[in-house]
N, C-alpha and C. Protein backbone atom coordinates (compact mmCIF):
# COMPACT_ATOMS: atom_id res chain seq x y z
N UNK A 1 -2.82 -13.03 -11.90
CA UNK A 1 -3.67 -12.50 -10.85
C UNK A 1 -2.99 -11.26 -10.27
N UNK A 2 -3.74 -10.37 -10.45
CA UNK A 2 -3.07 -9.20 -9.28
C UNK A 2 -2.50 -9.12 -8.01
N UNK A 3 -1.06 -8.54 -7.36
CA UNK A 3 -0.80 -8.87 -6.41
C UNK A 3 -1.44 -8.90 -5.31
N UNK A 4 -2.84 -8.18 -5.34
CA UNK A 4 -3.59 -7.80 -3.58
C UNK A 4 -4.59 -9.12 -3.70
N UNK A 5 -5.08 -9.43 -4.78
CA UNK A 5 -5.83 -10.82 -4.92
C UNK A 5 -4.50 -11.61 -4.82
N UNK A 6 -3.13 -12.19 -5.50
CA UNK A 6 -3.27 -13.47 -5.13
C UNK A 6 -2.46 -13.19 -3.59
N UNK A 7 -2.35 -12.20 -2.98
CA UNK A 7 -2.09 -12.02 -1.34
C UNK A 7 -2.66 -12.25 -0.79
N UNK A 8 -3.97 -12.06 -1.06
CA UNK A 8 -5.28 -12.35 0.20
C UNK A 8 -5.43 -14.09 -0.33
N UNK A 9 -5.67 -14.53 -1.43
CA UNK A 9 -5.50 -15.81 -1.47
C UNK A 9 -5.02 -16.49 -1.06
N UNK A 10 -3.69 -15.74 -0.67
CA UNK A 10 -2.48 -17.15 -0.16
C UNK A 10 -2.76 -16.42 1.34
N UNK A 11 -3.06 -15.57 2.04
CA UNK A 11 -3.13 -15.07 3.56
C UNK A 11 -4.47 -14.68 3.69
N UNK A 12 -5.92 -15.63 3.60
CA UNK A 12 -7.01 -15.39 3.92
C UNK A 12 -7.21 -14.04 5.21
N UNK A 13 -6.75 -14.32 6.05
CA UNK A 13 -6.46 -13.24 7.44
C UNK A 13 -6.52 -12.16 6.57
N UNK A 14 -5.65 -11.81 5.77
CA UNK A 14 -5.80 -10.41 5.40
C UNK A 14 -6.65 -9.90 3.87
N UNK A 15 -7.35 -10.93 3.55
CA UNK A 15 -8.60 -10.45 2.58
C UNK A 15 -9.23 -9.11 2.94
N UNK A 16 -9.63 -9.00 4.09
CA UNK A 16 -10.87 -8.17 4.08
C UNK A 16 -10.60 -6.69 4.20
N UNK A 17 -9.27 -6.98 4.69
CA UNK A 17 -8.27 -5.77 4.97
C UNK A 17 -7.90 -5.45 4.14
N UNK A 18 -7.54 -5.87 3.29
CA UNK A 18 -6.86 -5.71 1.63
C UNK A 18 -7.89 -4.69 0.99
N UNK A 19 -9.12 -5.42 0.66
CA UNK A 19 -10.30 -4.85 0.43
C UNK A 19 -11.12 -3.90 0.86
N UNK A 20 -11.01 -3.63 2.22
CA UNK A 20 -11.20 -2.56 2.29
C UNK A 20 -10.27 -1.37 2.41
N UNK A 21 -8.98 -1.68 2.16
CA UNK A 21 -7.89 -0.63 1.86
C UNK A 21 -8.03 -0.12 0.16
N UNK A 22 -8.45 -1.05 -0.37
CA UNK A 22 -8.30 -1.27 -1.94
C UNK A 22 -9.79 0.04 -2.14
N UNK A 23 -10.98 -0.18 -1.23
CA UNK A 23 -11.84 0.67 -1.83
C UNK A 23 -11.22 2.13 -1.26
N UNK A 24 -11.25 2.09 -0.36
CA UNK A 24 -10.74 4.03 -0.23
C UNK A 24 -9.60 4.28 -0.93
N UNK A 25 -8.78 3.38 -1.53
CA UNK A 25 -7.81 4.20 -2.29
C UNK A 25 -8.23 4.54 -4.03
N UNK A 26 -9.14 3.31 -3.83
CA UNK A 26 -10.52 3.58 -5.19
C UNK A 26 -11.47 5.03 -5.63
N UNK A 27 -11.83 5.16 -3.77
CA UNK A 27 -12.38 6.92 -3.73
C UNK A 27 -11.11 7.85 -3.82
N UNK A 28 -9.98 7.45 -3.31
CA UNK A 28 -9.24 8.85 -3.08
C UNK A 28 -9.26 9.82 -3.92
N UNK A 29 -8.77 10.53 -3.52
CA UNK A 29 -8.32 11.93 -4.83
C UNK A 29 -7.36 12.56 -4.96
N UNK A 30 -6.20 11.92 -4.34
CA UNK A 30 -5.39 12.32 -3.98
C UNK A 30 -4.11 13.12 -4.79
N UNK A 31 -3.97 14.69 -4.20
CA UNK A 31 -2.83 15.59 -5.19
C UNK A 31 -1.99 15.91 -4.57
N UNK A 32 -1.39 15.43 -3.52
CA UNK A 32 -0.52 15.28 -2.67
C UNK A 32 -0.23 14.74 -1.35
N UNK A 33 1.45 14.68 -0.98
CA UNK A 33 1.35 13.80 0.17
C UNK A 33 0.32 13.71 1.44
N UNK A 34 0.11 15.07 1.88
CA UNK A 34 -0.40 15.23 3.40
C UNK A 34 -2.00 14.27 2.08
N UNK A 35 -2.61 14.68 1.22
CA UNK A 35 -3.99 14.43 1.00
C UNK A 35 -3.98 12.72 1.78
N UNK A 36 -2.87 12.10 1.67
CA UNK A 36 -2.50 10.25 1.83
C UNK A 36 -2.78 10.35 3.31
N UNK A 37 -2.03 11.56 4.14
CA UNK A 37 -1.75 11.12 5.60
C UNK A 37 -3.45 11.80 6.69
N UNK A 38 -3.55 12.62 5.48
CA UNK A 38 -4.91 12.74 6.03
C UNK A 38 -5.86 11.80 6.08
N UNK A 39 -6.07 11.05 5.30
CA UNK A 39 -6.89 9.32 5.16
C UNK A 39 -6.42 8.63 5.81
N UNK A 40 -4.95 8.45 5.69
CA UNK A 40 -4.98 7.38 6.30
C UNK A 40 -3.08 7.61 7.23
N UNK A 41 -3.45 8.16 8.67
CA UNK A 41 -2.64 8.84 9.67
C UNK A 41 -1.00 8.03 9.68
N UNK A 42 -1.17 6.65 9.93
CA UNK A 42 -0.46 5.86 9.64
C UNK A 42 0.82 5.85 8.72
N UNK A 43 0.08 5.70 7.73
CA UNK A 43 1.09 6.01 6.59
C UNK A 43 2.60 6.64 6.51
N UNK A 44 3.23 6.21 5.96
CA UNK A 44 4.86 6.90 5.57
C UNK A 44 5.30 7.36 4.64
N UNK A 45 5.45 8.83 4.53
CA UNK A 45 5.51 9.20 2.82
C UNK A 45 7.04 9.07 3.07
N UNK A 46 7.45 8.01 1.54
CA UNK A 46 8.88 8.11 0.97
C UNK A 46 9.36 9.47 0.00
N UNK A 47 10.04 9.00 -0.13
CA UNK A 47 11.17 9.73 -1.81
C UNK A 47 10.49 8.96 -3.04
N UNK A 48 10.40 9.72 -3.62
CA UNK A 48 9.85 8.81 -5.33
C UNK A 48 8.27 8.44 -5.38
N UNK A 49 7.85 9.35 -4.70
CA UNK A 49 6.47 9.07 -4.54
C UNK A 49 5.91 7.76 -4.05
N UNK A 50 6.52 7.41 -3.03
CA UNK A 50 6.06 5.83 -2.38
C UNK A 50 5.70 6.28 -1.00
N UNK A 51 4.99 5.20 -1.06
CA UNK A 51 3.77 5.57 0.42
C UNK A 51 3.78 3.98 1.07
N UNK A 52 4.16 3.92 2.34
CA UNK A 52 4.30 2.57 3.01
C UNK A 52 2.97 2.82 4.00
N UNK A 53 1.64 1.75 3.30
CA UNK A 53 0.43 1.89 3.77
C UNK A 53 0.67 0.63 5.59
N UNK A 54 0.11 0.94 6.47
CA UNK A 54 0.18 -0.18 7.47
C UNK A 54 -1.85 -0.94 7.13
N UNK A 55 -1.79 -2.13 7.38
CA UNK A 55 -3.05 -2.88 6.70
C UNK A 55 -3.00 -3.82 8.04
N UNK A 56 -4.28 -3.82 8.24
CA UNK A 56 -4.86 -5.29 9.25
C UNK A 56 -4.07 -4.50 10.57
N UNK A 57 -4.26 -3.61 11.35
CA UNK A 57 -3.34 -3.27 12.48
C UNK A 57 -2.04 -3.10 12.42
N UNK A 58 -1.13 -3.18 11.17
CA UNK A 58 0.45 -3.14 11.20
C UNK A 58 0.85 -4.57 11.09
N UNK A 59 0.04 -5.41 10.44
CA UNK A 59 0.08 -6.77 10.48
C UNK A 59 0.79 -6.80 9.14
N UNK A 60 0.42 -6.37 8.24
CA UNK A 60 1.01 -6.34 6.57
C UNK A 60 0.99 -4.80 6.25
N UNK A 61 1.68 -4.78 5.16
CA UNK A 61 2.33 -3.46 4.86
C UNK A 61 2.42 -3.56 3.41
N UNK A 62 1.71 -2.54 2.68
CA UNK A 62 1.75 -1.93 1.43
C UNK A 62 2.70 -1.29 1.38
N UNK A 63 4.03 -1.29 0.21
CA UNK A 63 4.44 0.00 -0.63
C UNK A 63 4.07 -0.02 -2.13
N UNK A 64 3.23 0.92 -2.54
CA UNK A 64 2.77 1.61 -3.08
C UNK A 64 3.41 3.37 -4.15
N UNK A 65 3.66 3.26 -4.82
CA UNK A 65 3.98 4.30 -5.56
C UNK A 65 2.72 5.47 -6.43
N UNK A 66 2.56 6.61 -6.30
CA UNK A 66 1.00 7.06 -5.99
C UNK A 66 1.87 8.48 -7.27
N UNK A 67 1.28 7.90 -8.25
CA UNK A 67 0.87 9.08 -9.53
C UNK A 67 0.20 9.94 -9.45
N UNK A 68 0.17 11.45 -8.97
CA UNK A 68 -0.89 12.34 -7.93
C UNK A 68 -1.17 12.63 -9.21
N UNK A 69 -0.58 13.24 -10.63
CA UNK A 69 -1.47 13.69 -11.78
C UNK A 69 -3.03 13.43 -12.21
N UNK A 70 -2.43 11.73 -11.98
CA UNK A 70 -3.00 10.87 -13.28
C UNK A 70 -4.20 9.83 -11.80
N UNK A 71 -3.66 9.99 -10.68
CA UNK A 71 -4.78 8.89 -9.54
C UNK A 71 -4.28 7.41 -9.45
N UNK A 72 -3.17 7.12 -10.34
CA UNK A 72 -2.77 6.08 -10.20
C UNK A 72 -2.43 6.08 -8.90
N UNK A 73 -2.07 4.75 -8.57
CA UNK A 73 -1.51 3.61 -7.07
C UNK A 73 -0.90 2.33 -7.59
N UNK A 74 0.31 2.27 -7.71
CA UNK A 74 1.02 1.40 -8.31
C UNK A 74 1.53 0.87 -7.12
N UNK A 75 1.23 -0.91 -7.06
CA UNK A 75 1.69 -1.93 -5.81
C UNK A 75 3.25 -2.09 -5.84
N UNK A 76 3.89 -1.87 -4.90
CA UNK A 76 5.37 -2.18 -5.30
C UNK A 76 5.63 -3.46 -4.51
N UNK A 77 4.79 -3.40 -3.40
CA UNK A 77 5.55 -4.89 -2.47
C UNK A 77 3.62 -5.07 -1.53
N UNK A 78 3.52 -5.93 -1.24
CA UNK A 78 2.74 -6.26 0.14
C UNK A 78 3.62 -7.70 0.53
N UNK A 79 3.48 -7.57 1.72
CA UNK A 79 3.71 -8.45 2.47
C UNK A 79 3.55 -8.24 4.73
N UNK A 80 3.80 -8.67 5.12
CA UNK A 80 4.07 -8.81 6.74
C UNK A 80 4.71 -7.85 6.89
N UNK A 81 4.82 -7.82 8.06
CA UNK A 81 5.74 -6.53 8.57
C UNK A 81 7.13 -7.00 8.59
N UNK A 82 7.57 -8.46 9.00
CA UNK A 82 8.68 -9.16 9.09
C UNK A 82 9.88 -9.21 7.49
N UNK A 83 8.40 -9.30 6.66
CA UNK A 83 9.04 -9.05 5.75
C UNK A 83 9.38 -7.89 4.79
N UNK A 84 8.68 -6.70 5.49
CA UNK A 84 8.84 -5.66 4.96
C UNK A 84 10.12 -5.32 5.40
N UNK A 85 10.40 -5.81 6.69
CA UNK A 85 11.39 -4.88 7.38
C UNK A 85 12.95 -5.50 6.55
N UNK A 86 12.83 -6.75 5.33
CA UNK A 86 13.69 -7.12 4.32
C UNK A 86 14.17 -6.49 3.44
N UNK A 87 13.24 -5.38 3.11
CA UNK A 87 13.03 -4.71 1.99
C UNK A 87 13.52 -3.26 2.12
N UNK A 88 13.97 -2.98 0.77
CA UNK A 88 13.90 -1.43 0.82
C UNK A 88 12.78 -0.52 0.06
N UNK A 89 11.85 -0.18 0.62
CA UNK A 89 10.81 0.46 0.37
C UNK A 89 11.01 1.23 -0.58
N UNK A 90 12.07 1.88 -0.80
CA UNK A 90 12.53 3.15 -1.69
C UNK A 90 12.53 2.62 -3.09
N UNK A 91 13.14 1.22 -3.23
CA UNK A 91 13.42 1.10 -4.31
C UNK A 91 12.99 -0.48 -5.09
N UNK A 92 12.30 -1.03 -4.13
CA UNK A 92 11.68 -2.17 -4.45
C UNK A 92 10.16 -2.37 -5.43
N UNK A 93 10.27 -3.39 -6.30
CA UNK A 93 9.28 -3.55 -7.33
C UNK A 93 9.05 -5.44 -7.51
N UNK A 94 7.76 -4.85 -7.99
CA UNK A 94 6.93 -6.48 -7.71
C UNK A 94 7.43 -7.20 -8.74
N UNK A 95 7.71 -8.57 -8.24
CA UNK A 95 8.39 -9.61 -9.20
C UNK A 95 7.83 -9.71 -10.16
């Protein structure tokens, strides 16, 4: 199962949020950083092309790695904020 499905599975609360984060990054078009912070203000552009999305109010937290060529959005972590703050955003990848 994909990580944003089985996340919202196991944290119903943040289904809808997931989903509707999941469609605008579906529209984006994105060819560079500011194009990310213009959608979505929030956001934290890293090093290495990673983008720490805030989801549900700052409740859970996407990092994300964003292929501006090609439109990819590669999931690197979701989780809480508690547990983001475990992590190193820079260099972390999904089990």
């Amino acid at each position: 199962m994909p990580p944003l499905l089985a996340f919202g599975a196991k944290h119903p609360a943040a289904k809808q949020a997931l989903s509707a984060w999941c469609d605008e990054v579906r529209r984006a078009n994105w060819r560079q950083p500011t194009d990310i912070t213009a959608q979505f203000a929030a956001a934290s552009i890293l090093k290495n092309r990673r983008v720490v999305f805030n989801v549900k109010g700052n409740q859970y937290r996407i990092v994300a790695a964003v292929a501006y060529r090609t439109g990819f959005v590669y999931v690197k972590f979701i989780g809480s904020h508690t547990q983001y703050d475990a992590i190193d955003a820079e260099t972390i990848e999904m089990a």
